[in-house]
Protein backbone atom coordinates (compact mmCIF):
# COMPACT_ATOMS: atom_id res chain seq x y z
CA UNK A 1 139.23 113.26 93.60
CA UNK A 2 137.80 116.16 94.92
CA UNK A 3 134.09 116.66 96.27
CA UNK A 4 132.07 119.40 97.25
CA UNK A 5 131.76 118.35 100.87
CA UNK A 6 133.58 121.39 102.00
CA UNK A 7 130.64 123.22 100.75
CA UNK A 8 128.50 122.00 103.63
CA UNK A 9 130.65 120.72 106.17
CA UNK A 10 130.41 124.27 108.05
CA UNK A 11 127.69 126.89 107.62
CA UNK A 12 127.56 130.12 109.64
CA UNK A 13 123.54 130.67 108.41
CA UNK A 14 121.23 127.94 110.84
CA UNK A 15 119.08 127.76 107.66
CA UNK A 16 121.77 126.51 105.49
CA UNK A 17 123.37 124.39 108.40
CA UNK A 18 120.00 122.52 108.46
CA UNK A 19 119.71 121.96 105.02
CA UNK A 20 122.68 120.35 105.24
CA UNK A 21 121.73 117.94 107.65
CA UNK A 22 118.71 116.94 105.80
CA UNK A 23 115.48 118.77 105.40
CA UNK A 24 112.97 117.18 107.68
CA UNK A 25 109.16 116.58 107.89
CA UNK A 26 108.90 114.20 104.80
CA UNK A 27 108.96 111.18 103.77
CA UNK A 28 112.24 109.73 102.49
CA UNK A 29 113.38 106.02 100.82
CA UNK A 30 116.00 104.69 103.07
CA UNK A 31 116.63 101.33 101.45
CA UNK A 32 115.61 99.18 99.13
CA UNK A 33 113.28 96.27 100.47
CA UNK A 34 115.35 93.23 99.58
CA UNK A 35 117.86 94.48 101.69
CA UNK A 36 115.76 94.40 104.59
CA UNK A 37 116.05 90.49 105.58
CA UNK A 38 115.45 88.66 108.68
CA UNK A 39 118.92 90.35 110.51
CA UNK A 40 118.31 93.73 111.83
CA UNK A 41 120.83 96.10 109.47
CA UNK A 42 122.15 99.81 110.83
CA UNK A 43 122.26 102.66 108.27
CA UNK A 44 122.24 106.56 108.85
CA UNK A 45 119.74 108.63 106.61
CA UNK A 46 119.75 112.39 107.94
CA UNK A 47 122.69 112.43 110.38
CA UNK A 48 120.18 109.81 112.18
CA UNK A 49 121.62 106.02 113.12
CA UNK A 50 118.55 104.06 112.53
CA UNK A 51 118.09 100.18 112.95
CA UNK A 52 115.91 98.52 110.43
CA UNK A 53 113.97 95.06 110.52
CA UNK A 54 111.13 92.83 109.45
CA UNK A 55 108.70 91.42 112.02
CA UNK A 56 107.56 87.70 111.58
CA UNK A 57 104.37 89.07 109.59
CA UNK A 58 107.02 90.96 107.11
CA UNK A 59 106.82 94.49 108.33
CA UNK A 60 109.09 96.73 108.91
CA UNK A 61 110.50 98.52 112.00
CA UNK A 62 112.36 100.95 111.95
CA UNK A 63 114.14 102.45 115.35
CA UNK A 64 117.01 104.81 116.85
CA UNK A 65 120.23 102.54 116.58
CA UNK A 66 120.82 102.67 120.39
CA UNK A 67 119.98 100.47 122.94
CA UNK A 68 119.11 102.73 126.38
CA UNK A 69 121.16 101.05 128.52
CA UNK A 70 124.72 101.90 127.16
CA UNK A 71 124.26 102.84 124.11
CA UNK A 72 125.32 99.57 121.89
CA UNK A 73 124.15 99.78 118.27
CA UNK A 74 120.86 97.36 118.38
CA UNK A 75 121.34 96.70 114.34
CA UNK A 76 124.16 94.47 115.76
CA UNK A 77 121.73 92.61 117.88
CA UNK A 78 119.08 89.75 116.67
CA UNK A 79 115.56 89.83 115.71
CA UNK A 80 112.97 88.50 117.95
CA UNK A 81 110.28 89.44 115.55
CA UNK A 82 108.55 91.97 116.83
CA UNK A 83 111.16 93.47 118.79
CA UNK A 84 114.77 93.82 118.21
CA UNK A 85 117.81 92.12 121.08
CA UNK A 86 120.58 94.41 122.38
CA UNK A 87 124.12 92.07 121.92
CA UNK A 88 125.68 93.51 124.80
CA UNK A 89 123.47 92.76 127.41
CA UNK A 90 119.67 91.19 125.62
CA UNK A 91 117.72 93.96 126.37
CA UNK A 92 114.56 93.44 123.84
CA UNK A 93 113.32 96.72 122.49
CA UNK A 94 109.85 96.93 120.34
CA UNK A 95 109.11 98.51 117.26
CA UNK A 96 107.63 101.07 119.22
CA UNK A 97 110.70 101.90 121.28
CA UNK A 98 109.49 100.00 124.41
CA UNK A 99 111.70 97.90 126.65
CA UNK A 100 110.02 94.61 126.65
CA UNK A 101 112.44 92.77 128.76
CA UNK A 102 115.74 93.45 130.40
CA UNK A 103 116.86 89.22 130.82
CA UNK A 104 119.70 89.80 133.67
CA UNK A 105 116.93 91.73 136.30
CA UNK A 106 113.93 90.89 137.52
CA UNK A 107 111.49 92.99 137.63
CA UNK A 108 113.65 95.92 136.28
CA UNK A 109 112.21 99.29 135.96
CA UNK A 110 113.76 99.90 132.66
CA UNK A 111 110.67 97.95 131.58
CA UNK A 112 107.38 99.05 129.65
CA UNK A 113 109.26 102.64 129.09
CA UNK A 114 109.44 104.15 125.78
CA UNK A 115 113.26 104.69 125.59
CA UNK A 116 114.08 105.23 122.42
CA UNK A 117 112.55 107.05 118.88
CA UNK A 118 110.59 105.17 116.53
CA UNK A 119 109.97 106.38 112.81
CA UNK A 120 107.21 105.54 111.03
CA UNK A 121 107.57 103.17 108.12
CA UNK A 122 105.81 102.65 104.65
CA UNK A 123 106.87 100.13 101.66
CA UNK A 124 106.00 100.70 98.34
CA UNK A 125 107.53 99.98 94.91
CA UNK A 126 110.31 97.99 96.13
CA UNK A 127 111.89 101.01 98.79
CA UNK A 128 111.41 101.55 102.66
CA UNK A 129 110.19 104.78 103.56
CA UNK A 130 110.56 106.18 106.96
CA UNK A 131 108.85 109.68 107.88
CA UNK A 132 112.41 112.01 109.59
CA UNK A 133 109.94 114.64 111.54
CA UNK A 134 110.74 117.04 114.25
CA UNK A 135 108.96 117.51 117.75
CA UNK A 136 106.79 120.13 115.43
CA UNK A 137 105.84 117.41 112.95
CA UNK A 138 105.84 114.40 114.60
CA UNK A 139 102.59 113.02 113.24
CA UNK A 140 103.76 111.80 109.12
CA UNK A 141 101.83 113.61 106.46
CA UNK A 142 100.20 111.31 103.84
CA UNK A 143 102.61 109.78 101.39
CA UNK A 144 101.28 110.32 97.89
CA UNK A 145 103.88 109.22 95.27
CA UNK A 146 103.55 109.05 91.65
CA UNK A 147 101.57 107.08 89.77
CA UNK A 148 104.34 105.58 87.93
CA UNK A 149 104.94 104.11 91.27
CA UNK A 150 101.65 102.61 92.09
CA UNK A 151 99.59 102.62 89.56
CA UNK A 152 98.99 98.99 88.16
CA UNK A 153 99.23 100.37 85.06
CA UNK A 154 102.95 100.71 85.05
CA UNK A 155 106.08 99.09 85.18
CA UNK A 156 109.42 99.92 87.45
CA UNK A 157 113.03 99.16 88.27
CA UNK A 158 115.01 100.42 91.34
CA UNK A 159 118.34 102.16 90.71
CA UNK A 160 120.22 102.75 94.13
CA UNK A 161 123.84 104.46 94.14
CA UNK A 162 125.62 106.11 97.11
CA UNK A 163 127.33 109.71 95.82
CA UNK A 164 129.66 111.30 97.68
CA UNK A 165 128.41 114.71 97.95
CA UNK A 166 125.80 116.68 99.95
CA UNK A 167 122.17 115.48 98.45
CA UNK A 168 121.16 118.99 97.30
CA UNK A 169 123.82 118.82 94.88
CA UNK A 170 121.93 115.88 93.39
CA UNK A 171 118.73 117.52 93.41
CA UNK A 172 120.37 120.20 91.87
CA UNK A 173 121.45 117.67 88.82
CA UNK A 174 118.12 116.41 88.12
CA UNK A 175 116.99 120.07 88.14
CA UNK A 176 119.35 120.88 85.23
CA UNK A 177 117.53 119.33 81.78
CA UNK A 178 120.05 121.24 80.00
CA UNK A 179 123.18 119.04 81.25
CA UNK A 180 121.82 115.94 79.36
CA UNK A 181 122.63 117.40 75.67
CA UNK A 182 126.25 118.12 77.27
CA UNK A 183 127.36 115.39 79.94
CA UNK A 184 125.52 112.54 78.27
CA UNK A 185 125.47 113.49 75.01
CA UNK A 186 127.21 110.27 73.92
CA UNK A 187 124.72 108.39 75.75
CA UNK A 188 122.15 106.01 74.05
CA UNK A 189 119.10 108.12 74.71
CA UNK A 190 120.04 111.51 74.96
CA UNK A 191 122.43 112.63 71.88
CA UNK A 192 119.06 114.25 70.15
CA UNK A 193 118.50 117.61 69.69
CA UNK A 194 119.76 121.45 70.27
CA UNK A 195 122.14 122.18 72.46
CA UNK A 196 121.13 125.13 73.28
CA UNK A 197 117.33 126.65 74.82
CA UNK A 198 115.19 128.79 76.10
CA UNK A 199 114.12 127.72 79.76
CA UNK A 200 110.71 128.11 82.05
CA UNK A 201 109.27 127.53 84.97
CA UNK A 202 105.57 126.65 85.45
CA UNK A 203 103.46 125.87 88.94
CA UNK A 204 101.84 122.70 88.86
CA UNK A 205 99.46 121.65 91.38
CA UNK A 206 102.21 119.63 93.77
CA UNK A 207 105.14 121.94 92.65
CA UNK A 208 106.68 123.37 89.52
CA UNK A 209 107.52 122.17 86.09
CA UNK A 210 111.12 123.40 84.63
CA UNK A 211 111.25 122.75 80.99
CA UNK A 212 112.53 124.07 77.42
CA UNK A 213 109.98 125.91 75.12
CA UNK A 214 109.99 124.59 72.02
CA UNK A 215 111.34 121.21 72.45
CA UNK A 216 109.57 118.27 73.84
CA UNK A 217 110.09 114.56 73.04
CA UNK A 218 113.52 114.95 71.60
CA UNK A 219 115.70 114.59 74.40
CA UNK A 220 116.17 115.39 78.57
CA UNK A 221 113.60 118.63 77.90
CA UNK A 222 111.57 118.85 81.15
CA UNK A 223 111.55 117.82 84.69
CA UNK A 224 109.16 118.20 87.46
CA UNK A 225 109.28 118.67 91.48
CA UNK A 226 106.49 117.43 93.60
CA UNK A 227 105.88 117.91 97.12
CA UNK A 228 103.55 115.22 98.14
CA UNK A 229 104.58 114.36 101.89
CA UNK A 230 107.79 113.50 100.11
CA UNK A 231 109.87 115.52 97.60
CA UNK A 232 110.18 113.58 94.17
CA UNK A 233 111.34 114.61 90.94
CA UNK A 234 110.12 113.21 87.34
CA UNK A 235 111.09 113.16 84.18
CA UNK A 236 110.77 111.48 80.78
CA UNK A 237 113.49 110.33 78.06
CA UNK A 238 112.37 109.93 74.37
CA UNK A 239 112.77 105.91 73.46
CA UNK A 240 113.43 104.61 69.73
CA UNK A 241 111.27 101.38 69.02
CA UNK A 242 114.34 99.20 68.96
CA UNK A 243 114.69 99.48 73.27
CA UNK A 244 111.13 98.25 73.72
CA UNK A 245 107.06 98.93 74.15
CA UNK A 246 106.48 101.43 76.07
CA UNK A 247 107.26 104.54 74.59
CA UNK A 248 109.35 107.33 76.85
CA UNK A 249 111.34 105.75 79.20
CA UNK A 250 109.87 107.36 82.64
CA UNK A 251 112.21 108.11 85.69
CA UNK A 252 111.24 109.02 89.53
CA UNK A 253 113.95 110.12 91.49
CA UNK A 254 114.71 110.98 94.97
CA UNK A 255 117.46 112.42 96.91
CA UNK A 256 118.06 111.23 100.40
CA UNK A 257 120.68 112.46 102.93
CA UNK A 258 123.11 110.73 104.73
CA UNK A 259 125.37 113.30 106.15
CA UNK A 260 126.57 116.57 105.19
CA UNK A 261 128.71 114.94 102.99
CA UNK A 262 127.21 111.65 101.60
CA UNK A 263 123.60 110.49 99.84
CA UNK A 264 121.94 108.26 98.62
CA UNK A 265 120.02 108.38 95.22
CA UNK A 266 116.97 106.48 94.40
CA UNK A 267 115.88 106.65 90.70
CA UNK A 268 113.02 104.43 89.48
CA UNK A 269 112.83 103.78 85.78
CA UNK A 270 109.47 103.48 84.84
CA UNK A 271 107.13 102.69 81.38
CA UNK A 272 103.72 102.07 81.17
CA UNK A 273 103.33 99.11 80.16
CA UNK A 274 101.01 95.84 80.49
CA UNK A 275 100.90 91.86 79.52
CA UNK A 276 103.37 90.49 76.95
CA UNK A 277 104.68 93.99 76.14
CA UNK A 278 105.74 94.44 79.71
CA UNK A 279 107.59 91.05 80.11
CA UNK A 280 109.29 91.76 76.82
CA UNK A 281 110.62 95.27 78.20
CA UNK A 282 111.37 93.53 81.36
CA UNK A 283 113.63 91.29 79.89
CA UNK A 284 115.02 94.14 77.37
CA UNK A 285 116.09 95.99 80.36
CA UNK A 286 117.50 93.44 82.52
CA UNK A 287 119.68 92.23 79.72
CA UNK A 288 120.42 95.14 77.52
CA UNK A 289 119.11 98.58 78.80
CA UNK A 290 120.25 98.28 82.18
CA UNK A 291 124.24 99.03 81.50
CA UNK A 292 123.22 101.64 79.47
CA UNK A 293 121.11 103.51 82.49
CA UNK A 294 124.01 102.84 85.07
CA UNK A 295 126.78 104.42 82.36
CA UNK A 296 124.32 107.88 82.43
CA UNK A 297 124.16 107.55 86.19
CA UNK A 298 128.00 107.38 86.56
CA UNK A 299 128.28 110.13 84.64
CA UNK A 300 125.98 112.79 87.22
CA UNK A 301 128.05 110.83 89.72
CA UNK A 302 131.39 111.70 88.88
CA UNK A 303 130.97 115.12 87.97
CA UNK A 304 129.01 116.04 90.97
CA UNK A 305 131.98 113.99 93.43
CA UNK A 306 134.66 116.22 91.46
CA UNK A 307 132.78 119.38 91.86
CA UNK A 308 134.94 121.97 93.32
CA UNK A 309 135.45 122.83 97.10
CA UNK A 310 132.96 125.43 98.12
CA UNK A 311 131.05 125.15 94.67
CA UNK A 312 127.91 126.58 95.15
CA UNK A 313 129.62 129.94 96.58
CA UNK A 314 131.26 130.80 93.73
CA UNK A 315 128.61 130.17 91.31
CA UNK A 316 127.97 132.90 88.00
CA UNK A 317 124.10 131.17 86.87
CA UNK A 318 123.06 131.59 83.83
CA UNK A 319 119.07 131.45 82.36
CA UNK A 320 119.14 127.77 82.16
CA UNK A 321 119.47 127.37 86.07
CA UNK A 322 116.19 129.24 86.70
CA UNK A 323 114.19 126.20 87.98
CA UNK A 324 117.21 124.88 89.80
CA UNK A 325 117.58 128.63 91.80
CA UNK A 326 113.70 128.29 91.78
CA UNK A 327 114.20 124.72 94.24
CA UNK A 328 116.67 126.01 96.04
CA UNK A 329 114.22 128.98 97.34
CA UNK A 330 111.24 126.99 97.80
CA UNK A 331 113.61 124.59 100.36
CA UNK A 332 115.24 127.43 102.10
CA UNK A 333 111.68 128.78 102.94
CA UNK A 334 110.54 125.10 104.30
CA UNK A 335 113.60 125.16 106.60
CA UNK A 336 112.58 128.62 107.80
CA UNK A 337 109.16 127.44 108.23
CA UNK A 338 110.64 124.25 110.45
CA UNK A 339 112.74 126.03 112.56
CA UNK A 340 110.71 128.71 113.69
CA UNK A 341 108.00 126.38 114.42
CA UNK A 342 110.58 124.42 116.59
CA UNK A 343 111.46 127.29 118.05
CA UNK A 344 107.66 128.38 118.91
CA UNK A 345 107.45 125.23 120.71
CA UNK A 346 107.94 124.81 124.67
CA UNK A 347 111.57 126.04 125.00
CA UNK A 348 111.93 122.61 127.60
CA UNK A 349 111.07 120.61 124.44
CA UNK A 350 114.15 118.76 123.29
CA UNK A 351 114.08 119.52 119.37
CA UNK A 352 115.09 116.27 117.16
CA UNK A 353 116.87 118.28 114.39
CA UNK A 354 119.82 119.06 116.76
């Protein structure tokens, strides 16, 4: 199989180079919470080798997988609670960054300095968000999600996949309503209406709405970007009676980097829901709708992982693609804005997107 990591593995333009990394200064998910246990656990997100784990009051910390001494990876170390044990030689790093203790000297130096980045963390709806700012940004901007993830009022599942390609790709799916009547048009939710559209974009007051005229509660026939400390994406299915209470079948979707090649997708399927009607669709979607949703979602994955070499330079776009081309300029213009702000800084300040 062939993916479109070529596409982003080299990039002349600094602009498009650091998109490719990962465009910083928001809030991203970087795992779901039940997979942040008592052991600390390694994962990169961003280029960035971060060590996650939970403090004895259930928090989460969330450091730069390197110890300062020599450089081991601390996610292969232990958890002291609330600090984190090197295995190559016990030195006990906070959730801070802070050597606490450095067992084999006394009195060591090394000792009550900050060695090593923190990120700030947030958990909500089941997923551990860390804030990936530069030296411009390093304070985290609010984190406002949707209210189909915190409102009480609603009802949510988790869907995390790894795809094999660079995460603007995957923004680039969601930002395509026009591929459901095509690539999932066998699917159980999204075989309904025209297959063909007329296509606009509207400004909403966290982004922009891209959405067909003319069509609405039929099939895929709108989704929306926000930009809310964190970039999310909505959008709502049409759901017959027979898969539950509820009506439309709500999804909230983010795309997180991993490398220049790799991401990781975080979809939360959503209805608003309350009291017997939301066990009921509980239990409907554990044991019926839930191989249905994974089936659509191997579907975006495959095609984008077999998407030609160098795919987005030899694009012809068509009117459909307007609010995809529409996403792709607003991000260009943030990483603009973030790297001539780093470069505005101090030019002895060491700049954390390199």
């Amino acid at each position: 199989m062939t993916s479109p990591q070529q596409s982003t593995s080299i990039a002349a333009d600094p602009v498009q180079a650091y998109l490719d990394r990962g465009l910083r200064n928001y809030w991203y998910p970087v795992a779901p919470s039940w997979q942040v246990a008592n052991a600390p656990i390694g994962l990169t997100r961003l280029g960035d080798q971060i060590v996650l784990w939970r403090d004895n009051e259930g928090k989460v910390h969330a450091l730069e997988d390197r110890c300062p001494h020599r450089g081991a990876r601390l996610s292969l170390g232990w958890n002291l609670g609330g600090s984190v044990a090197c295995w190559y030689h016990g030195i006990e790093v906070d959730g801070s960054g802070t050597v606490q203790k450095v067992p084999a000297v006394s009195a060591c130096p090394l000792e009550g300095q900050k060695c090593v980045k923190s990120y700030p963390v947030e958990e909500h709806a089941g997923a551990i968000f860390l804030w990936f700012g530069d030296d411009a940004n390093k304070e985290p901007a609010p984190l406002v999600l949707p209210e189909e993830l915190v409102g009480d009022e609603y009802a949510s599942f988790l869907c995390m996949s790894h795809w094999k390609c660079n995460y603007q790709y995957a923004i680039d799916n969601v930002m395509d309503p026009m591929h459901g009547a095509y690539l999932h048009a066998t699917s159980h939710s999204m075989a309904e209406g025209d297959k063909q559209a007329d296509m606009r974009v509207r400004k909403t007051d966290t982004g922009l709405m891209f959405e067909k005229v003319n069509q609405r509660d039929v099939n895929f026939d709108w989704v929306e970007l926000g930009e809310t400390g964190c970039l999310w994406m909505r959008l709502a299915i049409p759901y017959k009676k027979k898969f539950g209470p509820g009506g439309n079948f709500g999804i909230v979707g983010f795309a997180t980097p991993v490398d220049n090649d790799n991401c990781q997708v975080y979809f939360w399927r959503t209805r608003k829901v309350s009291g017997w009607q939301r066990d009921a669709w509980r239990f409907l979607y554990r044991n019926r709708l839930e191989g249905l949703h994974w089936a659509v979602l191997e579907q975006d994955r495959y095609v984008l992982e077999s998407l030609a070499p160098n795919a987005r330079d030899h694009e012809f776009l068509y009117q459909h693609d307007v609010g995809m081309t529409r996403v792709r300029r607003m991000l260009k213009q943030r990483a603009q804005q973030h790297l001539a702000a780093l470069e505005a800084l101090p030019k002895n300040t060491e700049h954390a997107h390199a």
